[in-house]
Each structure stands twice: as C-alpha cells, then as structure tokens.
N, C-alpha and C. Protein backbone atom coordinates (compact mmCIF):
# COMPACT_ATOMS: atom_id res chain seq x y z
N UNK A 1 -104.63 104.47 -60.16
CA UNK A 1 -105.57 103.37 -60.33
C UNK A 1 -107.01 103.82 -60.26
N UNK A 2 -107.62 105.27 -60.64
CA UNK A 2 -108.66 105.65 -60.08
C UNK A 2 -109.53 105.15 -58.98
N UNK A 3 -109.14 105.69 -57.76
CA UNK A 3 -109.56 105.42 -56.51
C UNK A 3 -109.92 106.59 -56.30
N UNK A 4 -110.26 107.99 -56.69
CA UNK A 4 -111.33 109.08 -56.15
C UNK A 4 -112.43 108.81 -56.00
N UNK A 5 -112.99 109.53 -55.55
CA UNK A 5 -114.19 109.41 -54.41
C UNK A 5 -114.33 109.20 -53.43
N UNK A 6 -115.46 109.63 -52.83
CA UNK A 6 -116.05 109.14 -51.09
C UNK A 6 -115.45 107.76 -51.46
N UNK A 7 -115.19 107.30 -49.93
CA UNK A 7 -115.52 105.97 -49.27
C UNK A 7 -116.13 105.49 -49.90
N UNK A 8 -117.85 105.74 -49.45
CA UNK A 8 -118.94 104.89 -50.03
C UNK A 8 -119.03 104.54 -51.62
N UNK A 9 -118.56 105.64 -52.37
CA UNK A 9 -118.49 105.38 -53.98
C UNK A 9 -117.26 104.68 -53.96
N UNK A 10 -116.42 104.19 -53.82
CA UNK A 10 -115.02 103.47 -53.48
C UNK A 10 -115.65 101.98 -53.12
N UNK A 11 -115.92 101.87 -51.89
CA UNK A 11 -116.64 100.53 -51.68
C UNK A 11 -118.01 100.21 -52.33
N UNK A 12 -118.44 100.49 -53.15
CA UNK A 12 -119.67 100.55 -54.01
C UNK A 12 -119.27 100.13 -55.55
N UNK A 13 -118.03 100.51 -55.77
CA UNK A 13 -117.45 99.87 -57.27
C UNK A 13 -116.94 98.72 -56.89
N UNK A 14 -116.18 98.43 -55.59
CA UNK A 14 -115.65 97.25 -55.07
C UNK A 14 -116.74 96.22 -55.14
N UNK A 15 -118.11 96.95 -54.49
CA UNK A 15 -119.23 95.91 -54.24
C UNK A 15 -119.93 95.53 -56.09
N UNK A 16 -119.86 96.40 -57.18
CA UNK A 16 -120.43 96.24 -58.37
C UNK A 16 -119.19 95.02 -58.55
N UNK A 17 -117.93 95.15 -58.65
CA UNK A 17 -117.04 94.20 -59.04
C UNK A 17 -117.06 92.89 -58.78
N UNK A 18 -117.41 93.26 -57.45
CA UNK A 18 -117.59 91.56 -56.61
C UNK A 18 -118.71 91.03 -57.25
N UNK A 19 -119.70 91.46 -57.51
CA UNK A 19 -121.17 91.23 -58.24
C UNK A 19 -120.37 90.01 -59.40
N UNK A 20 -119.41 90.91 -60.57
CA UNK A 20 -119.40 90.44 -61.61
C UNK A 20 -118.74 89.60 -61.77
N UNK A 21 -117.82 89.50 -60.66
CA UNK A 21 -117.25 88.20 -60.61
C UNK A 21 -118.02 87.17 -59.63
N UNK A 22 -118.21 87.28 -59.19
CA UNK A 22 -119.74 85.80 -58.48
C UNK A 22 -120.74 85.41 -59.62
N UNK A 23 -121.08 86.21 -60.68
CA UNK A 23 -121.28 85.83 -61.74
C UNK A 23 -120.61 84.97 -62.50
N UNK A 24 -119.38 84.61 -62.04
CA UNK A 24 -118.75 83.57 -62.90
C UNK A 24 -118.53 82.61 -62.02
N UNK A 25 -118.23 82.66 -60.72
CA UNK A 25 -117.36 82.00 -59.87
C UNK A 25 -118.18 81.87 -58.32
N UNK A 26 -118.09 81.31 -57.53
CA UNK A 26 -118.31 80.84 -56.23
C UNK A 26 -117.31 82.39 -55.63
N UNK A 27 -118.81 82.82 -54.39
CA UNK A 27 -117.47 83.66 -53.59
C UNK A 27 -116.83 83.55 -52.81
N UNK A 28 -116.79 81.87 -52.12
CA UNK A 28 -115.32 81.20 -51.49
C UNK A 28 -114.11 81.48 -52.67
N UNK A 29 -114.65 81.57 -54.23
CA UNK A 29 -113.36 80.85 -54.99
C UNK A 29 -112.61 82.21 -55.14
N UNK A 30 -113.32 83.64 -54.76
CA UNK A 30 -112.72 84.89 -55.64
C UNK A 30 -111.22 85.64 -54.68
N UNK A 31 -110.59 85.72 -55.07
CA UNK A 31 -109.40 86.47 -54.67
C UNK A 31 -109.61 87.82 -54.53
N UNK A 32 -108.65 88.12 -53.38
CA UNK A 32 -108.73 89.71 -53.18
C UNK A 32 -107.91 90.30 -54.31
N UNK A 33 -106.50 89.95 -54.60
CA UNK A 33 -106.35 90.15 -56.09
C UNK A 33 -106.85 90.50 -56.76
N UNK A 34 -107.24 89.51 -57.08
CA UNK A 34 -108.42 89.92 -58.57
C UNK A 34 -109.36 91.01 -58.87
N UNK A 35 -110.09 90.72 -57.61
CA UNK A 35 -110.96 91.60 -57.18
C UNK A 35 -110.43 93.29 -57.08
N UNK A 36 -109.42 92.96 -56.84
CA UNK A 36 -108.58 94.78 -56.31
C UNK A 36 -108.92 95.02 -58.49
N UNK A 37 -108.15 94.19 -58.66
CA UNK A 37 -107.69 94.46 -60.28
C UNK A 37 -108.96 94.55 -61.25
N UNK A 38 -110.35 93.76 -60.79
CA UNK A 38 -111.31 94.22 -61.46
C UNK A 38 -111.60 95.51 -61.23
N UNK A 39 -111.60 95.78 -59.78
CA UNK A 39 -112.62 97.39 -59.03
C UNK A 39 -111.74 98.87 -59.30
N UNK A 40 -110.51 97.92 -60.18
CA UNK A 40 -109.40 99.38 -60.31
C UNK A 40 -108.68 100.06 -58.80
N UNK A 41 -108.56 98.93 -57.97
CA UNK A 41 -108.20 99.81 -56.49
C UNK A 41 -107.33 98.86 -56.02
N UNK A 42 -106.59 99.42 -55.35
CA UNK A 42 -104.82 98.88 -54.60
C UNK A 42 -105.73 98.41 -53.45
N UNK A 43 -104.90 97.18 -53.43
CA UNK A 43 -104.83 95.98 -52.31
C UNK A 43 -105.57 96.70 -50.76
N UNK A 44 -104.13 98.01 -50.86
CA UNK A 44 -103.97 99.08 -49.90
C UNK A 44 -105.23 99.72 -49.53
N UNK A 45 -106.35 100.18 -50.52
CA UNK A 45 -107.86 100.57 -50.44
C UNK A 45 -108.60 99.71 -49.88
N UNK A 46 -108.39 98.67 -50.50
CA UNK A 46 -109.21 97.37 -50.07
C UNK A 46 -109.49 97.21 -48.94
N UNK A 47 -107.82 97.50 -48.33
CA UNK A 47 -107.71 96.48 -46.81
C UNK A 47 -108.35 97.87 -46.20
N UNK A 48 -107.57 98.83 -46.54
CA UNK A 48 -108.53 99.87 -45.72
C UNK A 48 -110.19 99.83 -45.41
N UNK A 49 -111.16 99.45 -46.44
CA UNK A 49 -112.51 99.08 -46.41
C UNK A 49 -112.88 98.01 -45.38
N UNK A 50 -112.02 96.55 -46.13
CA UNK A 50 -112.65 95.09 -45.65
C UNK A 50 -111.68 94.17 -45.34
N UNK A 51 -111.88 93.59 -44.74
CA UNK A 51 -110.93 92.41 -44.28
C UNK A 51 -110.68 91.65 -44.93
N UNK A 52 -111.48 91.21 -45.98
CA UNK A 52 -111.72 89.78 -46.81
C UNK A 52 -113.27 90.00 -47.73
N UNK A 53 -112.95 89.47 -48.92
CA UNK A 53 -114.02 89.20 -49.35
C UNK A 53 -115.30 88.74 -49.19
N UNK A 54 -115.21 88.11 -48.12
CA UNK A 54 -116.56 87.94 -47.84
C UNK A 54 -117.25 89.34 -47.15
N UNK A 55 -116.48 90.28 -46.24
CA UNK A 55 -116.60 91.43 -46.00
C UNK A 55 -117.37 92.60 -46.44
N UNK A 56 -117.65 91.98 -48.26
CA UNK A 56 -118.10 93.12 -49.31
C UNK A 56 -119.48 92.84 -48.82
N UNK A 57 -119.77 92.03 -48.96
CA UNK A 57 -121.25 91.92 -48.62
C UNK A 57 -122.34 91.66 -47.51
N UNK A 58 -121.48 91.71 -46.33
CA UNK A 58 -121.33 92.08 -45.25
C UNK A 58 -121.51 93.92 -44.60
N UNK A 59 -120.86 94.05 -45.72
CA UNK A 59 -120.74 95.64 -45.62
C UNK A 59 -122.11 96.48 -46.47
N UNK A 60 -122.47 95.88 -47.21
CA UNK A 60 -123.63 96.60 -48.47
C UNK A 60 -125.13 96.10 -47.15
N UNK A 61 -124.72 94.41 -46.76
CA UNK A 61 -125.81 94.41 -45.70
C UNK A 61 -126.15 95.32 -44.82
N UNK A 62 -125.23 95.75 -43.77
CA UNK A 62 -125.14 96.46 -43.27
C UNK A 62 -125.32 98.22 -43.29
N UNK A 63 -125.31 98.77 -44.39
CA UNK A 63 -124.93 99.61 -45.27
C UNK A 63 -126.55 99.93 -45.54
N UNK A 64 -127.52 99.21 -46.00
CA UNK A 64 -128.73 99.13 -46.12
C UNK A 64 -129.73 98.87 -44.67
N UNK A 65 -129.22 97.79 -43.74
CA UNK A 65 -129.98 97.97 -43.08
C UNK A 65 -129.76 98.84 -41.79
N UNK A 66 -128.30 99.81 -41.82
CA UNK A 66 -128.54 100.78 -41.21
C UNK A 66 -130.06 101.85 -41.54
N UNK A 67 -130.57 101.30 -42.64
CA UNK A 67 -131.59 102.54 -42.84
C UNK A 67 -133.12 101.41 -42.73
N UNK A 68 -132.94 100.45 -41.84
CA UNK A 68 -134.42 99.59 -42.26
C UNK A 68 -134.29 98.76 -40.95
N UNK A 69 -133.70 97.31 -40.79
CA UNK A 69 -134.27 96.69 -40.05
C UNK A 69 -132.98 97.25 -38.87
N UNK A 70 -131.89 97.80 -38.81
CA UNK A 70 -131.06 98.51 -37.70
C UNK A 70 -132.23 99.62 -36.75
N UNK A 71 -133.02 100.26 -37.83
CA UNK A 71 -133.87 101.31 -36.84
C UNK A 71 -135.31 100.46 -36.21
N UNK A 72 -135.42 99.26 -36.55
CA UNK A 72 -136.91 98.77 -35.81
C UNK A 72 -136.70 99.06 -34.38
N UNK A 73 -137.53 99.34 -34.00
CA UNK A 73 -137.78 99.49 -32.51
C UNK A 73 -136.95 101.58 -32.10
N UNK A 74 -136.90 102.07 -33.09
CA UNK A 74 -136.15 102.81 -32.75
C UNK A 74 -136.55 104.11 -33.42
N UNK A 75 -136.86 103.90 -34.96
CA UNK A 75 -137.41 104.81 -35.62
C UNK A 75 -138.17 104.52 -36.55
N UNK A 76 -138.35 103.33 -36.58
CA UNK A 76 -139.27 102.43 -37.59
C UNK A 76 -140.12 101.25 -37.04
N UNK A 77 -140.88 101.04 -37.12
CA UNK A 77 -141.97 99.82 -36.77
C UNK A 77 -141.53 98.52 -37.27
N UNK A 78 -141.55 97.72 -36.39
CA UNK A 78 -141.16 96.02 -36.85
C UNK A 78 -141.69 96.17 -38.26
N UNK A 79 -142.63 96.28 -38.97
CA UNK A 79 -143.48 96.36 -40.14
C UNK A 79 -142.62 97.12 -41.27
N UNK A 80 -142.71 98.23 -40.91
CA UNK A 80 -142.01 99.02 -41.81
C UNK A 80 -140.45 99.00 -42.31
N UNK A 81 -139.81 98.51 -41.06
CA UNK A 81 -138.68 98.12 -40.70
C UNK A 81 -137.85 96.90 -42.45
N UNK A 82 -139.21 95.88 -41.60
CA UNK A 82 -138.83 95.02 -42.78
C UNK A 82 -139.54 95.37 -43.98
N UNK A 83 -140.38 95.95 -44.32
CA UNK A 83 -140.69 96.46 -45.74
C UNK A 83 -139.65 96.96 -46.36
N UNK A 84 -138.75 98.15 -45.68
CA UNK A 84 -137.70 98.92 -46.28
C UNK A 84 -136.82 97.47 -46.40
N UNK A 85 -136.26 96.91 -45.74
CA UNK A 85 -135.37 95.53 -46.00
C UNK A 85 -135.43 94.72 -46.94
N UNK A 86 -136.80 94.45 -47.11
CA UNK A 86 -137.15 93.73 -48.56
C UNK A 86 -136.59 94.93 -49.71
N UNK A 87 -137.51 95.93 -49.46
CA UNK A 87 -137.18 96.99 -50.92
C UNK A 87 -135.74 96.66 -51.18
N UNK A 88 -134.54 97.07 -50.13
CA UNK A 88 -133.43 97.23 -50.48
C UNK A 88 -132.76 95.94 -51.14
N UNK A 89 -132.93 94.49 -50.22
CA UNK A 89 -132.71 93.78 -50.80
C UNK A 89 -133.06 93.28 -52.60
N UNK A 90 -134.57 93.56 -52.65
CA UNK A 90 -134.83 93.54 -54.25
C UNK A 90 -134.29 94.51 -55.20
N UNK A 91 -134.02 95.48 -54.72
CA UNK A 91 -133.54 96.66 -55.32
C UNK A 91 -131.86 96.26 -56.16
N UNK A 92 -131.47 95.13 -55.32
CA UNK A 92 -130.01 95.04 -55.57
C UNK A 92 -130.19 93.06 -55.58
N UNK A 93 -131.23 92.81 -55.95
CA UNK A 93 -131.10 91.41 -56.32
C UNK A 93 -130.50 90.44 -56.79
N UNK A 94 -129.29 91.50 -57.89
CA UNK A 94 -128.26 90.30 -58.33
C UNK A 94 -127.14 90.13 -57.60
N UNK A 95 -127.32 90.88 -57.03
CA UNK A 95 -126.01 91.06 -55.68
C UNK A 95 -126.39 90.20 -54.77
N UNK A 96 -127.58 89.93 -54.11
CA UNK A 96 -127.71 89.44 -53.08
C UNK A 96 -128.17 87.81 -53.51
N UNK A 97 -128.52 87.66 -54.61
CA UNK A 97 -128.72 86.12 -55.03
C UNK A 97 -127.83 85.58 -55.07
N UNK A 98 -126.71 86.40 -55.57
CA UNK A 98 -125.25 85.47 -55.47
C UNK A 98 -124.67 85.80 -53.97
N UNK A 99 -124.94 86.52 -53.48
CA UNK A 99 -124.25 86.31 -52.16
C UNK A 99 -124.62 85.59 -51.00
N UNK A 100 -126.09 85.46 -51.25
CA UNK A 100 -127.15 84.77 -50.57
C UNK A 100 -126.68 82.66 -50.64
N UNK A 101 -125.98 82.52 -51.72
CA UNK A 101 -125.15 81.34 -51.99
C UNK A 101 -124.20 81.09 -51.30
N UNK A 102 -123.27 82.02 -50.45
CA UNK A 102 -122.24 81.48 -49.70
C UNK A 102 -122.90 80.75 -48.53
N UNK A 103 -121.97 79.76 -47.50
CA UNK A 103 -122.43 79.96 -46.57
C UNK A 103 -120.97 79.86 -45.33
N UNK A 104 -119.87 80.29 -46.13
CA UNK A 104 -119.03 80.97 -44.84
C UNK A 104 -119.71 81.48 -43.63
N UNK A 105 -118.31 81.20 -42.89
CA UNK A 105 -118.94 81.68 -41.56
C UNK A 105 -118.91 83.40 -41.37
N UNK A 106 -118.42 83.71 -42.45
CA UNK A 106 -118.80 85.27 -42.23
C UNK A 106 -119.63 85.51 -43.85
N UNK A 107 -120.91 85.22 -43.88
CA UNK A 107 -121.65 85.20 -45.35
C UNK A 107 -122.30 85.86 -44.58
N UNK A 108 -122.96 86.81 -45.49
CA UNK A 108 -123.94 87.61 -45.57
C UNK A 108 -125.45 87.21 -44.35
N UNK A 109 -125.65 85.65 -45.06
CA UNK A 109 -126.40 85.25 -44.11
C UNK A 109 -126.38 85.48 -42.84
N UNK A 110 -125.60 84.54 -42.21
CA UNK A 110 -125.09 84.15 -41.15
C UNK A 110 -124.39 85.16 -40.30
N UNK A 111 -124.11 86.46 -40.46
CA UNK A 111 -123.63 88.00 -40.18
C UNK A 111 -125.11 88.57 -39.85
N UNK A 112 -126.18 89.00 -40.78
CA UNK A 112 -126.96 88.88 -41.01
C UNK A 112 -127.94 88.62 -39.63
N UNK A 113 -128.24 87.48 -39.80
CA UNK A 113 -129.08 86.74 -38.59
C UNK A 113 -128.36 86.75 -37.32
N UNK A 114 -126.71 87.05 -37.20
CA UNK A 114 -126.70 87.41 -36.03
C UNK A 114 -126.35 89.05 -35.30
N UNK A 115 -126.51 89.96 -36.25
CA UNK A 115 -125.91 91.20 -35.80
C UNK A 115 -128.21 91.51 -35.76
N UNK A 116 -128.71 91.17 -36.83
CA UNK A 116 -130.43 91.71 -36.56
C UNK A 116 -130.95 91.12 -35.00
N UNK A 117 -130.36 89.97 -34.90
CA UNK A 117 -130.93 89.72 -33.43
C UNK A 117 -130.27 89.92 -32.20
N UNK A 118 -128.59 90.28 -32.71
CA UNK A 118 -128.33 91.09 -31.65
C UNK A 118 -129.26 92.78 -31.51
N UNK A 119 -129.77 93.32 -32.39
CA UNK A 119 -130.27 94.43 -32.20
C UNK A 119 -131.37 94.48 -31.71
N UNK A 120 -132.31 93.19 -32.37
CA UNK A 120 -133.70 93.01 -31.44
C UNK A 120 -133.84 92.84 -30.07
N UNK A 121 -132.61 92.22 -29.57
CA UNK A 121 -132.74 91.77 -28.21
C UNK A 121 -132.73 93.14 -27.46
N UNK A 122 -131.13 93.62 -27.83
CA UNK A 122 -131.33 95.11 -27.08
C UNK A 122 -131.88 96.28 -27.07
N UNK A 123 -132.67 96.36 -28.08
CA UNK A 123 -133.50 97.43 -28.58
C UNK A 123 -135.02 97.36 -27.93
N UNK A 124 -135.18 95.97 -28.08
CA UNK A 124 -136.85 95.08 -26.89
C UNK A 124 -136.46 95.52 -25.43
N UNK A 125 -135.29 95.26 -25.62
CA UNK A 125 -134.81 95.12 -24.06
C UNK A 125 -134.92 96.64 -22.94
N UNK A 126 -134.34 97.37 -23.62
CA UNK A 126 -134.03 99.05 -23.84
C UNK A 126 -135.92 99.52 -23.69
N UNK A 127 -136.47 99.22 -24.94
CA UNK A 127 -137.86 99.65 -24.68
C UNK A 127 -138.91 99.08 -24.01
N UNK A 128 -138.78 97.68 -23.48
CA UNK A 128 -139.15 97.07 -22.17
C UNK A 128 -138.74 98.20 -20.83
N UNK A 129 -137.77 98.31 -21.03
CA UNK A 129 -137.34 99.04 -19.70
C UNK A 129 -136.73 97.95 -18.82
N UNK A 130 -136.54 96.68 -19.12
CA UNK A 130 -135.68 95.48 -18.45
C UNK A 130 -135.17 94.29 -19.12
N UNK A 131 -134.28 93.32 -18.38
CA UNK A 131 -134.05 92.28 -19.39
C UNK A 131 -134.97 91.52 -19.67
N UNK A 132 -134.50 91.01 -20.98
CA UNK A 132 -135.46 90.08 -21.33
C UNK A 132 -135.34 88.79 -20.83
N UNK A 133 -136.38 88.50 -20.33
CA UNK A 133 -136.76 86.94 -19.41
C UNK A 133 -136.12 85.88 -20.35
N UNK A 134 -136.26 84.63 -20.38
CA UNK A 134 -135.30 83.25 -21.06
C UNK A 134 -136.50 82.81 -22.24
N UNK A 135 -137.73 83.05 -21.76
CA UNK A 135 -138.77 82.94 -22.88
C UNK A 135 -138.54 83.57 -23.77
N UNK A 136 -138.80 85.00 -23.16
CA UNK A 136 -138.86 85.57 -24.49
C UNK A 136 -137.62 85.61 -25.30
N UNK A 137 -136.17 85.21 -24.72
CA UNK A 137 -135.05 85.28 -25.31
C UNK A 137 -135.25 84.06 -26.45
N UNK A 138 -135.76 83.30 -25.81
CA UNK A 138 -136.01 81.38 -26.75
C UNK A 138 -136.91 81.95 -28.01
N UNK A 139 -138.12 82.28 -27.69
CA UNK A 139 -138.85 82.86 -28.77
C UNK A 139 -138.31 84.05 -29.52
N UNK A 140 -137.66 84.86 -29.52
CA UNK A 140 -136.56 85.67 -30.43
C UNK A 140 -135.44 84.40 -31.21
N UNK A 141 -135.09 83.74 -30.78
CA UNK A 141 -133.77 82.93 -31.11
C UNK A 141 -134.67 82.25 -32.02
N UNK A 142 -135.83 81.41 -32.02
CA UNK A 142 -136.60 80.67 -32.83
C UNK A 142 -137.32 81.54 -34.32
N UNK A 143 -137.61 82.81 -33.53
CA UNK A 143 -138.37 83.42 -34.92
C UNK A 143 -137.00 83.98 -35.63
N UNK A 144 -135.79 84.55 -35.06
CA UNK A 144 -135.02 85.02 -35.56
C UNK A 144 -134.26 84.21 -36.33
N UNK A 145 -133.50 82.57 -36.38
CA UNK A 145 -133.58 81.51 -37.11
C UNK A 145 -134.38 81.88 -38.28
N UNK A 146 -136.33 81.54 -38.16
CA UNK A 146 -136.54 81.36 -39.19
C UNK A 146 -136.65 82.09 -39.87
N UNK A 147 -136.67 83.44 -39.67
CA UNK A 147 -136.50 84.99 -40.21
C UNK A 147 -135.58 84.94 -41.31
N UNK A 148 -134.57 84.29 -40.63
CA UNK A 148 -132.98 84.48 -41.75
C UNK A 148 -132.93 83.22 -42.95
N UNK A 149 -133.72 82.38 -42.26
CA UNK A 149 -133.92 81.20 -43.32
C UNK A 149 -134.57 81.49 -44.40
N UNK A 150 -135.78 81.80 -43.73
CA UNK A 150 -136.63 82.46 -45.01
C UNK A 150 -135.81 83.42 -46.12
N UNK A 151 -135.62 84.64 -45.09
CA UNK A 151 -135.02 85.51 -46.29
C UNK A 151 -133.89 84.73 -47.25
N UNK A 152 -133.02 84.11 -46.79
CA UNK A 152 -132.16 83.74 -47.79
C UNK A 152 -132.80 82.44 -48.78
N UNK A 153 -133.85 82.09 -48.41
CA UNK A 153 -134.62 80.97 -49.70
C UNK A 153 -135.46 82.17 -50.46
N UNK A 154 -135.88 83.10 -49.73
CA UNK A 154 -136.55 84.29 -50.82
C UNK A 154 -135.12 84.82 -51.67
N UNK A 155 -134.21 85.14 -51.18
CA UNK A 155 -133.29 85.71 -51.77
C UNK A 155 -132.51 84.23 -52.85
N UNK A 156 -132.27 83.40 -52.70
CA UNK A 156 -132.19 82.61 -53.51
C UNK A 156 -133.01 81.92 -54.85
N UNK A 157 -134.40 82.43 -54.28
CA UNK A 157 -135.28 81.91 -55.30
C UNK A 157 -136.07 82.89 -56.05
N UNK A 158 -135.28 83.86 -56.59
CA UNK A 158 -135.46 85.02 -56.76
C UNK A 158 -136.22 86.14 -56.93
N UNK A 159 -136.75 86.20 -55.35
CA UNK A 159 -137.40 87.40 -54.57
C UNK A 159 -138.59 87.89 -54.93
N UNK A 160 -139.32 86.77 -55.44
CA UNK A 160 -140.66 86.27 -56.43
C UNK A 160 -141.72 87.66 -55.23
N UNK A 161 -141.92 87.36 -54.53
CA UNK A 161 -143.12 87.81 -53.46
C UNK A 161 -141.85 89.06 -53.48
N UNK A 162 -143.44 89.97 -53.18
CA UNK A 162 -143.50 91.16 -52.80
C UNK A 162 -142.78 91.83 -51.73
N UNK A 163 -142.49 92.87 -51.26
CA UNK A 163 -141.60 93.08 -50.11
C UNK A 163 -142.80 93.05 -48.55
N UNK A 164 -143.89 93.94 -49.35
CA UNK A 164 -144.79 94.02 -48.49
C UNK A 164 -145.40 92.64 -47.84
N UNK A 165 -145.22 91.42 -48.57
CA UNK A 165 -145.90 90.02 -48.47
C UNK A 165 -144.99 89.52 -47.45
N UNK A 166 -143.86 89.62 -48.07
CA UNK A 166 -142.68 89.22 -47.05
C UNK A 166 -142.81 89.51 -45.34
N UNK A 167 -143.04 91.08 -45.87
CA UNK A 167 -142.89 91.87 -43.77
C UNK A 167 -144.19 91.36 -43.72
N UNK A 168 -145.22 90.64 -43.95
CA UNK A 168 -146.02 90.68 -43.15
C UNK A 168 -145.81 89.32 -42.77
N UNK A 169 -145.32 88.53 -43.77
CA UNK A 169 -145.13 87.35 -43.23
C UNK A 169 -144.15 87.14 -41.44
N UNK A 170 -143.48 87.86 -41.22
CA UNK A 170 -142.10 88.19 -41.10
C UNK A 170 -142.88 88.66 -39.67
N UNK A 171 -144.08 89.55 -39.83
CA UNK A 171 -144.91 90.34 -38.95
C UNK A 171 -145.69 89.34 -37.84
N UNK A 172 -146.63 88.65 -38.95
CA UNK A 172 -147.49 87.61 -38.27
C UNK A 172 -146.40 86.44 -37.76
N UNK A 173 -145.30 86.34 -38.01
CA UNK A 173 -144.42 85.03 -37.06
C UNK A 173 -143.77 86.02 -36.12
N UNK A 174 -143.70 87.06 -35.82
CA UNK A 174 -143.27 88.12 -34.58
C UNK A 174 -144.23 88.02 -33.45
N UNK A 175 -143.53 87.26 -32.23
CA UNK A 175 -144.37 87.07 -31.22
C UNK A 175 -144.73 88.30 -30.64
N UNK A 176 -146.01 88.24 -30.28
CA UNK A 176 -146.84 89.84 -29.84
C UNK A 176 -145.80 90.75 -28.90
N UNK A 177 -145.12 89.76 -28.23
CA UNK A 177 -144.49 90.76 -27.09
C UNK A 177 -143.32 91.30 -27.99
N UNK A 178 -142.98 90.99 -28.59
CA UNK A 178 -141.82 91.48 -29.50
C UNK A 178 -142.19 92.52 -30.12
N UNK A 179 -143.50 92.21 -31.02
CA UNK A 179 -144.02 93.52 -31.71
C UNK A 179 -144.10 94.95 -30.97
N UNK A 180 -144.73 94.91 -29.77
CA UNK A 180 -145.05 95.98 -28.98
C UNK A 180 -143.58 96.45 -27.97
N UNK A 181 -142.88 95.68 -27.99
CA UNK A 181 -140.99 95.98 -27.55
C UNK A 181 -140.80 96.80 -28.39
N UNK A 182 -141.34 96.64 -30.06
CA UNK A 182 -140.07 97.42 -31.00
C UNK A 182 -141.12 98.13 -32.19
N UNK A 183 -142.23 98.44 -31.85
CA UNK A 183 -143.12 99.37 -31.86
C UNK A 183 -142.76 100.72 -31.85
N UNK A 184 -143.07 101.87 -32.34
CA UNK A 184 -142.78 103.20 -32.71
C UNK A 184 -143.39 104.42 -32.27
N UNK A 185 -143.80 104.79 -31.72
CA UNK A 185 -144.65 106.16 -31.86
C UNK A 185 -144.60 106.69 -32.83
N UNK A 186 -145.35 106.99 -33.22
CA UNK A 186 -144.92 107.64 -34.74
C UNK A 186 -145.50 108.75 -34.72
N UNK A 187 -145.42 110.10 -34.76
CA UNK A 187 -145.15 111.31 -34.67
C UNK A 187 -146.64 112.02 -34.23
C-alpha cells in the first residue's frame, strides 16, 4: 500500500489526505476508512499514528508548535514564540481553515488552548521559581481563552493580518507578569 518512509512523511500524507477530504466534507463526517484508502495506508498505520481523526490535526498542531509557542518561556520569547505560530499556521492555511471548523471535543482548537496553557502555567511557574498565585492563574485562564478565540476567528477568516500583527496583538493582551515569567535571555 506504499507506506515507506519516516513516521513523519507517513503522517504528513495522512495529514495532506485529511486536507482533501475536509475539502468536501465536515471533519465530524470523515471516516477512518476512507481516509486510510485516500492516504494509501492500512487501518494498521493509522492506528499506529492516531486514535481518530480528529487526532490528524491535533498532531500537525502539535508537530509545529513543538518548534514555536511549546518553547515560549524556554527558548523563545512570548513574542517570537507566537510570531513562529502564526508563520506556521499561515504556512499551512488550508489545513488549518478547515480544521479550525470543527469544534469536537478533541478539535484542534480546543486541544490547542488547552495543552498552550497547560505549558504557560508551568513554564511561568518553573521560571518564577514558585507557584503561581490564583490571580495570576485567573488572568492566564482569561487571556488564554481569548488567545484561542482569536486565533481560530483569524484562522477561519482567512489569516488576513500578518503573523507579526497577530503576536503583537497576542503580546499587548499578555499580562506584564506573564511576559517577564516567559521571557528569554537571549544569548
């Protein structure tokens, strides 16, 4: 069934496939079936990758922001962080406009907004040097909400503004103490 290659080139034809069928269809409506039979790969590959279709894009999220908003506070600047996030997201825009449409409880979104603010918390937390107080937890939970809102009406309305316009937007609603939690040294 041509299934050579890395992993990543394996789940990367899976993720082009899923593309072309959300192009026709809702991705509540798409079958793993199908999907195996568009991407040329046994059920058996599949399950090895993802759990479920909603999974694919879950995984490309992830997949990208291991290299952007996963390193803020760590190897990248809140700023920069989300600059690279925008790039990637525009970079792959037809992918994420249609995926940006689900709203399962495991959609892109909603995965999304809660695995980035699980990282902010502990990453602030970690470079605080203590826990974070109930304020500042409330004010993370509020900007992090509208963080994810936003992006998915930018990602729905198709990703018109700049990446750079975006992080700053993204920047200036980052409460100060947050910024300087996940702040960088930079070399």
């Amino acid at each position: 069934m041509g299934e050579r290659g890395t992993s990543t080139d394996t789940k990367m034809r899976i993720v082009k496939s899923l593309q072309a069928m959300m192009e026709q269809q809702p991705l509540e409506k798409i079958k793993v079936s199908a999907l195996c039979k568009n991407a040329g790969v046994s059920r058996t590959t599949f399950y090895e990758y993802f759990r479920d279709v909603f999974d694919v894009p879950t995984w490309l999220w992830d997949y990208f922001m291991s290299q952007s908003l996963y390193q803020m506070g760590i190897t990248m600047s809140c700023y920069d962080a989300h600059v690279k996030n925008f790039h990637f997201l525009k970079d792959n825009q037809a992918f994420f406009e249609l995926a940006f449409k689900s709203n399962h409880y495991n959609s892109v979104f909603l995965h999304g907004a809660r695995v980035v603010k699980e990282h902010i918390i502990a990453t602030a937390s970690k470079n605080a040097g203590r826990e974070l107080n109930e304020q500042e937890l409330r004010d993370i939970e509020f900007r992090n909400a509208g963080a994810a809102h936003m992006t998915k009406l930018w990602a729905r309305g198709g990703m018109k503004e700049p990446p750079e316009v975006m992080a700053n937007l993204f920047q200036s609603f980052t409460p100060q103490f947050l910024v300087d939690f996940l702040e960088v040294a930079m070399g």
